[in-house]
Protein backbone atom coordinates (compact mmCIF):
# COMPACT_ATOMS: atom_id res chain seq x y z
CA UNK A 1 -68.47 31.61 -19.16
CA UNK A 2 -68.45 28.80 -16.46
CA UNK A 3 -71.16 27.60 -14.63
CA UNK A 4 -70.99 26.34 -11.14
CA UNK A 5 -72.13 22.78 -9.79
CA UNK A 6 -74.30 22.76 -6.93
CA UNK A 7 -74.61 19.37 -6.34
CA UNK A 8 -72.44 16.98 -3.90
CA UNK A 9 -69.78 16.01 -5.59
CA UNK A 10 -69.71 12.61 -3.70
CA UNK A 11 -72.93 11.46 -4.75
CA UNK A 12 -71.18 10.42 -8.00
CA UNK A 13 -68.41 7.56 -8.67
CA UNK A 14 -66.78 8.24 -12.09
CA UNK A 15 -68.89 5.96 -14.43
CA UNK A 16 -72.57 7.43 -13.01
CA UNK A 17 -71.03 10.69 -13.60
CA UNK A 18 -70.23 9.75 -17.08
CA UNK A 19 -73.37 8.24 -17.74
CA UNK A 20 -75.32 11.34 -16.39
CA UNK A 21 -73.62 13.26 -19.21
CA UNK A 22 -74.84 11.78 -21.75
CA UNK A 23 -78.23 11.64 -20.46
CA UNK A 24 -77.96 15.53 -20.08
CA UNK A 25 -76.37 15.63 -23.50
CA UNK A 26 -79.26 13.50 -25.14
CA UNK A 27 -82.32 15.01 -23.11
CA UNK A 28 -81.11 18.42 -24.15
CA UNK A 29 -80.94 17.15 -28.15
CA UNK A 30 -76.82 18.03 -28.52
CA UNK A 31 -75.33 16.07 -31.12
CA UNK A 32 -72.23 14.25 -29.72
CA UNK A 33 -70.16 11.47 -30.66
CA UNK A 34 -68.27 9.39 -27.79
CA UNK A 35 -64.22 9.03 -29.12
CA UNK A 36 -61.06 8.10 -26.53
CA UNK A 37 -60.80 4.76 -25.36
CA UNK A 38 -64.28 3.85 -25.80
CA UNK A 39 -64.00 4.14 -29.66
CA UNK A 40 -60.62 2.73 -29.17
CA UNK A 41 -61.42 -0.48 -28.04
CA UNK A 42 -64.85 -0.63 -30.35
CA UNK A 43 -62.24 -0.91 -33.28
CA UNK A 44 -59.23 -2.41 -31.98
CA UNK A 45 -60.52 -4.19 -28.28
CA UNK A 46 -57.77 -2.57 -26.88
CA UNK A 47 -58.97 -1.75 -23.40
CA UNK A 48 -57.77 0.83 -21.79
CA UNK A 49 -57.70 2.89 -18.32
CA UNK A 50 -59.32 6.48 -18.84
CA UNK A 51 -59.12 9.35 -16.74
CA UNK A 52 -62.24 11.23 -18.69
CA UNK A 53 -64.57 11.04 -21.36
CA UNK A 54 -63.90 12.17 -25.08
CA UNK A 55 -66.94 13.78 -26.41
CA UNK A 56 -67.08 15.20 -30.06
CA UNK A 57 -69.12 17.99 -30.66
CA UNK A 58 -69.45 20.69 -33.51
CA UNK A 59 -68.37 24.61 -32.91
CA UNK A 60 -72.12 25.70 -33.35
CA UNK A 61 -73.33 22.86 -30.86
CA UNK A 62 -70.48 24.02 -28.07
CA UNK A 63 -72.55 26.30 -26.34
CA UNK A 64 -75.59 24.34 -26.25
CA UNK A 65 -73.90 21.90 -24.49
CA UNK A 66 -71.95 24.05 -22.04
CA UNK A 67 -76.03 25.47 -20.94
CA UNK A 68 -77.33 22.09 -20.72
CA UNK A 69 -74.23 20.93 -18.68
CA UNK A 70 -74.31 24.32 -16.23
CA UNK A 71 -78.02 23.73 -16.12
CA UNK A 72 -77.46 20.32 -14.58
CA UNK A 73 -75.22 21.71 -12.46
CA UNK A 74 -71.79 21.33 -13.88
CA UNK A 75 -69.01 23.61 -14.10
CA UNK A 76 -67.76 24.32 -17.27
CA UNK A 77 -65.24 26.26 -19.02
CA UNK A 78 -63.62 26.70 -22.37
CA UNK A 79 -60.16 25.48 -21.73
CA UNK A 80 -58.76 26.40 -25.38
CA UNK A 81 -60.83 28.64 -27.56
CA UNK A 82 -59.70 26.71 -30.71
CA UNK A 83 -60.41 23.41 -29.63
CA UNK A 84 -61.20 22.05 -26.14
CA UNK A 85 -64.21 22.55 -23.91
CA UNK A 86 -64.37 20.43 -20.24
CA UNK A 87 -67.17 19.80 -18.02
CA UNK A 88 -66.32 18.91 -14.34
CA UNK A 89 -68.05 17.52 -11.60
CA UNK A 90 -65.95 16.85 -8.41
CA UNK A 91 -62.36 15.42 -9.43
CA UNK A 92 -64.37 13.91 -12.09
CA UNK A 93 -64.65 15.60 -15.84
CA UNK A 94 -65.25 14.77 -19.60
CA UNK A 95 -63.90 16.76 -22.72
CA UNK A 96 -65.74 18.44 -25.23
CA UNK A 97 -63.62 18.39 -28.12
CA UNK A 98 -64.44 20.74 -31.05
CA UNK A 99 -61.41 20.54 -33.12
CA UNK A 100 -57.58 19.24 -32.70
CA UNK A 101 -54.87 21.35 -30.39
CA UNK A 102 -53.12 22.10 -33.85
CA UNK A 103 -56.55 23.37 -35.45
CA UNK A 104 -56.45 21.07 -38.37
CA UNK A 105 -59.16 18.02 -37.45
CA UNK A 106 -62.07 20.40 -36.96
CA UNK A 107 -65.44 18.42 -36.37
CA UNK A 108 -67.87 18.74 -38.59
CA UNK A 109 -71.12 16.84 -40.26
CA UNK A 110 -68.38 14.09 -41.58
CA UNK A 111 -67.61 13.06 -38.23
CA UNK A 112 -71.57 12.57 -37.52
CA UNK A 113 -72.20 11.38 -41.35
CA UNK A 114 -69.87 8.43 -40.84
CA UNK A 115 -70.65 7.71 -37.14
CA UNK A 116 -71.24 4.34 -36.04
CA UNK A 117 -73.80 2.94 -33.21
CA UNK A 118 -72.20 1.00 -30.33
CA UNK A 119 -72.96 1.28 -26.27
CA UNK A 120 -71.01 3.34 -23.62
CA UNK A 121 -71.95 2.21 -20.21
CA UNK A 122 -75.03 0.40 -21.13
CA UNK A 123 -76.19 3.39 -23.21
CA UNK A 124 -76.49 3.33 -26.83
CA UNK A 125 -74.49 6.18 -28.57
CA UNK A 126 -72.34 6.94 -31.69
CA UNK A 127 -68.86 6.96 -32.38
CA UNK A 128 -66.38 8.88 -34.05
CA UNK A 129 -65.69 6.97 -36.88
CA UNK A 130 -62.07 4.90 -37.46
CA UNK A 131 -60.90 7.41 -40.13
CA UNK A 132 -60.89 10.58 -38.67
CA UNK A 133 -59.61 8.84 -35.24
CA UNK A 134 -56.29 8.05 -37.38
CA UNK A 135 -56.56 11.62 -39.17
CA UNK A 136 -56.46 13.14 -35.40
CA UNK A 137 -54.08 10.74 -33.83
CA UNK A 138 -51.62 10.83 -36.95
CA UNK A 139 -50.17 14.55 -35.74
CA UNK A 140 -49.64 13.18 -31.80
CA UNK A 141 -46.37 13.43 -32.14
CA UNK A 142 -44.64 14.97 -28.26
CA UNK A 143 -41.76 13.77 -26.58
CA UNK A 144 -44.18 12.48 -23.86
CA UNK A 145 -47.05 11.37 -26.06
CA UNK A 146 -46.85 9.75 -29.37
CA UNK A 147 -50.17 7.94 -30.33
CA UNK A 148 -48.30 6.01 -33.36
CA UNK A 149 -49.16 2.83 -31.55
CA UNK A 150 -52.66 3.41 -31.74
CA UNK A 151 -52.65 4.21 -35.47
CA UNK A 152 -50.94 1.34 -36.06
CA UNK A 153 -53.53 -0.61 -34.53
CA UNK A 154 -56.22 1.12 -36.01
CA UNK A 155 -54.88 0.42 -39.86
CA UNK A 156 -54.21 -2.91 -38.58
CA UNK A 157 -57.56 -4.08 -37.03
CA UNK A 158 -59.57 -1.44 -39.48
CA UNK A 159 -57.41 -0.93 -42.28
CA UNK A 160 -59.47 -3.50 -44.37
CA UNK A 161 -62.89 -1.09 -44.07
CA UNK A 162 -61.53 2.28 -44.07
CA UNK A 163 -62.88 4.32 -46.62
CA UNK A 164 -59.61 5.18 -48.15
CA UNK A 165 -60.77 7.92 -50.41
CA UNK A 166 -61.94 9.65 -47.65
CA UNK A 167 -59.36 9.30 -44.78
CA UNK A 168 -56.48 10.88 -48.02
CA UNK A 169 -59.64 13.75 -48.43
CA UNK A 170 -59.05 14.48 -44.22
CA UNK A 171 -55.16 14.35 -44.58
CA UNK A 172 -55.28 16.96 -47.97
CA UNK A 173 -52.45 18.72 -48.06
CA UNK A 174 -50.60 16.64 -45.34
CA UNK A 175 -50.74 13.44 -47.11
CA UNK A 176 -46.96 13.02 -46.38
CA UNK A 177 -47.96 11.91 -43.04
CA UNK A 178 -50.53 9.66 -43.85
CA UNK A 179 -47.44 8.03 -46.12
CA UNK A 180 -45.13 8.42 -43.25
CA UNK A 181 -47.53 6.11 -41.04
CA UNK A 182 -47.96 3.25 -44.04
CA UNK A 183 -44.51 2.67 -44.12
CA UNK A 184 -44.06 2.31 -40.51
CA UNK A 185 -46.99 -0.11 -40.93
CA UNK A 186 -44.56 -2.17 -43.10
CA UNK A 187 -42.08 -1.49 -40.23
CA UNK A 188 -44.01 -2.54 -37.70
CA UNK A 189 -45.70 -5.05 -39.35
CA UNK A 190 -43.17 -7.14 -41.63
CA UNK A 191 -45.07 -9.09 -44.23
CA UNK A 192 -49.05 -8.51 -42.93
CA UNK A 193 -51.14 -7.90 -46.34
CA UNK A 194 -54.30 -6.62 -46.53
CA UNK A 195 -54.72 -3.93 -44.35
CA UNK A 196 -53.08 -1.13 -46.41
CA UNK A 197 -53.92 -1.40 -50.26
CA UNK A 198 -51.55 -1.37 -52.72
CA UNK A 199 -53.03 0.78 -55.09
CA UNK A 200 -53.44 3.77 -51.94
CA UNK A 201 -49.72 2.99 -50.46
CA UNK A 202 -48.21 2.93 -54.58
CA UNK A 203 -49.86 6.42 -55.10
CA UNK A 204 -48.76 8.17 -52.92
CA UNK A 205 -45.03 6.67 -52.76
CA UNK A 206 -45.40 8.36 -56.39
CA UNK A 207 -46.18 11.52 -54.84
CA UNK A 208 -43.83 10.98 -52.83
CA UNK A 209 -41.32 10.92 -55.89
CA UNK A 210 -41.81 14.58 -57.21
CA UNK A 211 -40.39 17.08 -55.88
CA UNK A 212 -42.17 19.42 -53.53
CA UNK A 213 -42.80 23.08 -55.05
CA UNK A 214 -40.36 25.86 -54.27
CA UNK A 215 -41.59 27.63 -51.29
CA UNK A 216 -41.40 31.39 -50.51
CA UNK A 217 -38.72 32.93 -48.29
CA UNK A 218 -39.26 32.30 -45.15
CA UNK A 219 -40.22 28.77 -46.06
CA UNK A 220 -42.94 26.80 -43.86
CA UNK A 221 -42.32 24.52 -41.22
CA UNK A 222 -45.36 21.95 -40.71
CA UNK A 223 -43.29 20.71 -37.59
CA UNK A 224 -45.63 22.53 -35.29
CA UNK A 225 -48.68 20.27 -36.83
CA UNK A 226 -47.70 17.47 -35.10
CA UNK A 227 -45.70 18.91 -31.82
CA UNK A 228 -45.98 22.43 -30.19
CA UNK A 229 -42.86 21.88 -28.14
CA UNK A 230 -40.39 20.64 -30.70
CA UNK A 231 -40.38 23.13 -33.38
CA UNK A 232 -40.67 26.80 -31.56
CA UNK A 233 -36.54 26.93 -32.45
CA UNK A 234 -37.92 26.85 -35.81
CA UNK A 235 -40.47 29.42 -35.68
CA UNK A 236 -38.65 31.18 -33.39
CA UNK A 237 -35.03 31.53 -33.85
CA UNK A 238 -35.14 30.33 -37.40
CA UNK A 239 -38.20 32.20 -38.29
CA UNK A 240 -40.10 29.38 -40.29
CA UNK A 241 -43.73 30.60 -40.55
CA UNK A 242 -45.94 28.52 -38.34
CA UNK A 243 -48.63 26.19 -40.56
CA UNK A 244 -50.94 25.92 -37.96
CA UNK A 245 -51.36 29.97 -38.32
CA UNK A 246 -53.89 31.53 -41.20
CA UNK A 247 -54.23 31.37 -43.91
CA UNK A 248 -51.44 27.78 -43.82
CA UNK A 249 -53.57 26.59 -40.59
CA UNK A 250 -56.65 27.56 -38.86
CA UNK A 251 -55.68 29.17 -35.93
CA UNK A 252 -54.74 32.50 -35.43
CA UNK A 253 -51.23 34.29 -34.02
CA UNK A 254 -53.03 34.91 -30.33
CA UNK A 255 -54.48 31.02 -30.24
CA UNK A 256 -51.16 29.70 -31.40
CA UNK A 257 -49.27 31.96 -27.89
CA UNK A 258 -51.61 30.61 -25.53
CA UNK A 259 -51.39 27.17 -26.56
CA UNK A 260 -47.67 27.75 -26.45
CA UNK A 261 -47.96 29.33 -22.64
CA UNK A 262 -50.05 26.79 -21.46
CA UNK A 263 -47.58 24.09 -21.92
CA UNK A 264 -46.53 24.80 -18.38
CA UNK A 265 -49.54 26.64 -17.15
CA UNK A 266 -52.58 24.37 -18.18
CA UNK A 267 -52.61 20.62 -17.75
């Protein structure tokens, strides 16, 4: 469903178009949280150029916020069903993230519980909190966008007050990545102690040691997790089954084509 703006778009530079969305989001009681570079440079102060706003929002709040956006005047659309909504005014337009593009860091009342209060553009908001930012930026892996950087500067300017226990609880099953990332730490970071404890980083390198379970035939390729360019040979031609796809993943056979197609349709 999309609703159409009928105000003038040039009324509005970028930031007072950014600011009147989260008035509209806040008057009309949505639950967001504010993520991207904002929350970026809250925990690292890394600044950053941004072409749009990162907003957070739950599945069941999605179409409340859509209405109160087209209400205001917006126009809206759901870009992805499985995880992206965008609101646009002019050239100008903020995401309304709902998930991840490979299904797996879904938001839900964790994101909110753990939340923490900051500004955004002189107006007082929450953020997504430091552990699931790595969780979500730990399976950017494309040929033109790998955000490795930024979880290394996360677990480097955060890795102190993470709540360990529960960033390995958002990872689950893919706690090989998580592992993958604290040893590029070491890589990256020769000799800096503290950030990573021992006792997480020694627990999982004994994971690490056992051998991974036999898998059926055709066995499961978790490639497509952290790119949807780089392994379609492998779910493709070599017939690997897909782990983003039920019941591996969360998204289903139809969600996982159009995300494919719209590498070259949908920017």
């Amino acid at each position: 469903m999309s609703y159409h703006s009928t105000l003038d778009d040039s009324a509005f530079d970028t930031n007072t178009f950014y600011r009147r969305t989260l008035h509209v989001l806040s008057d009309a009681q949505v639950p967001f949280l504010v993520g991207g570079s904002h929350a970026f440079l809250h925990y690292t102060g890394i600044a950053r150029d941004t072409k749009d706003l990162d907003l957070f929002v739950r599945y069941e709040d999605l179409q409340g916020a859509l209405g109160a956006l087209g209400q205001a005047g917006y126009r809206t659309e759901r870009t992805f069903t499985h995880w992206l909504a965008k609101a646009f005014q002019g050239d100008d337009f903020v995401d309304l993230v709902f998930s991840s593009g490979n299904g797996v860091a879904r938001i839900d009342d964790g994101w909110f519980d753990h939340s923490v209060e900051s500004q955004v553009l002189g107006m007082p908001v929450r953020l997504a909190p430091a552990e699931e930012l790595v969780w979500q930026k730990a399976f950017l892996m494309e040929r033109e966008r790998f955000d490795g950087g930024d979880v290394m500067h996360l677990l480097l300017r955060c890795g102190r007050s993470l709540d360990w226990d529960r960033l390995l609880a958002r990872f689950g099953d893919n706690w090989r990545l998580l592992f993958t990332y604290l040893t590029l730490f070491g890589f990256v970071y020769p000799g800096v102690r503290g950030p990573i404890p021992d006792d997480v980083y020694q627990a999982l390198l004994e994971r690490a040691r056992q051998p991974e379970p036999a898998q059926p035939d055709p066995p499961l390729c978790r490639g497509t997790l952290v790119s949807r360019t780089q392994y379609l040979v492998d779910i493709g031609r070599w017939a690997f089954r897909d782990a983003r796809i039920q019941p591996h993943g969360a998204m289903t056979p139809e969600e996982t084509v159009y995300w494919t197609w719209a590498i070259d349709h949908v920017k």
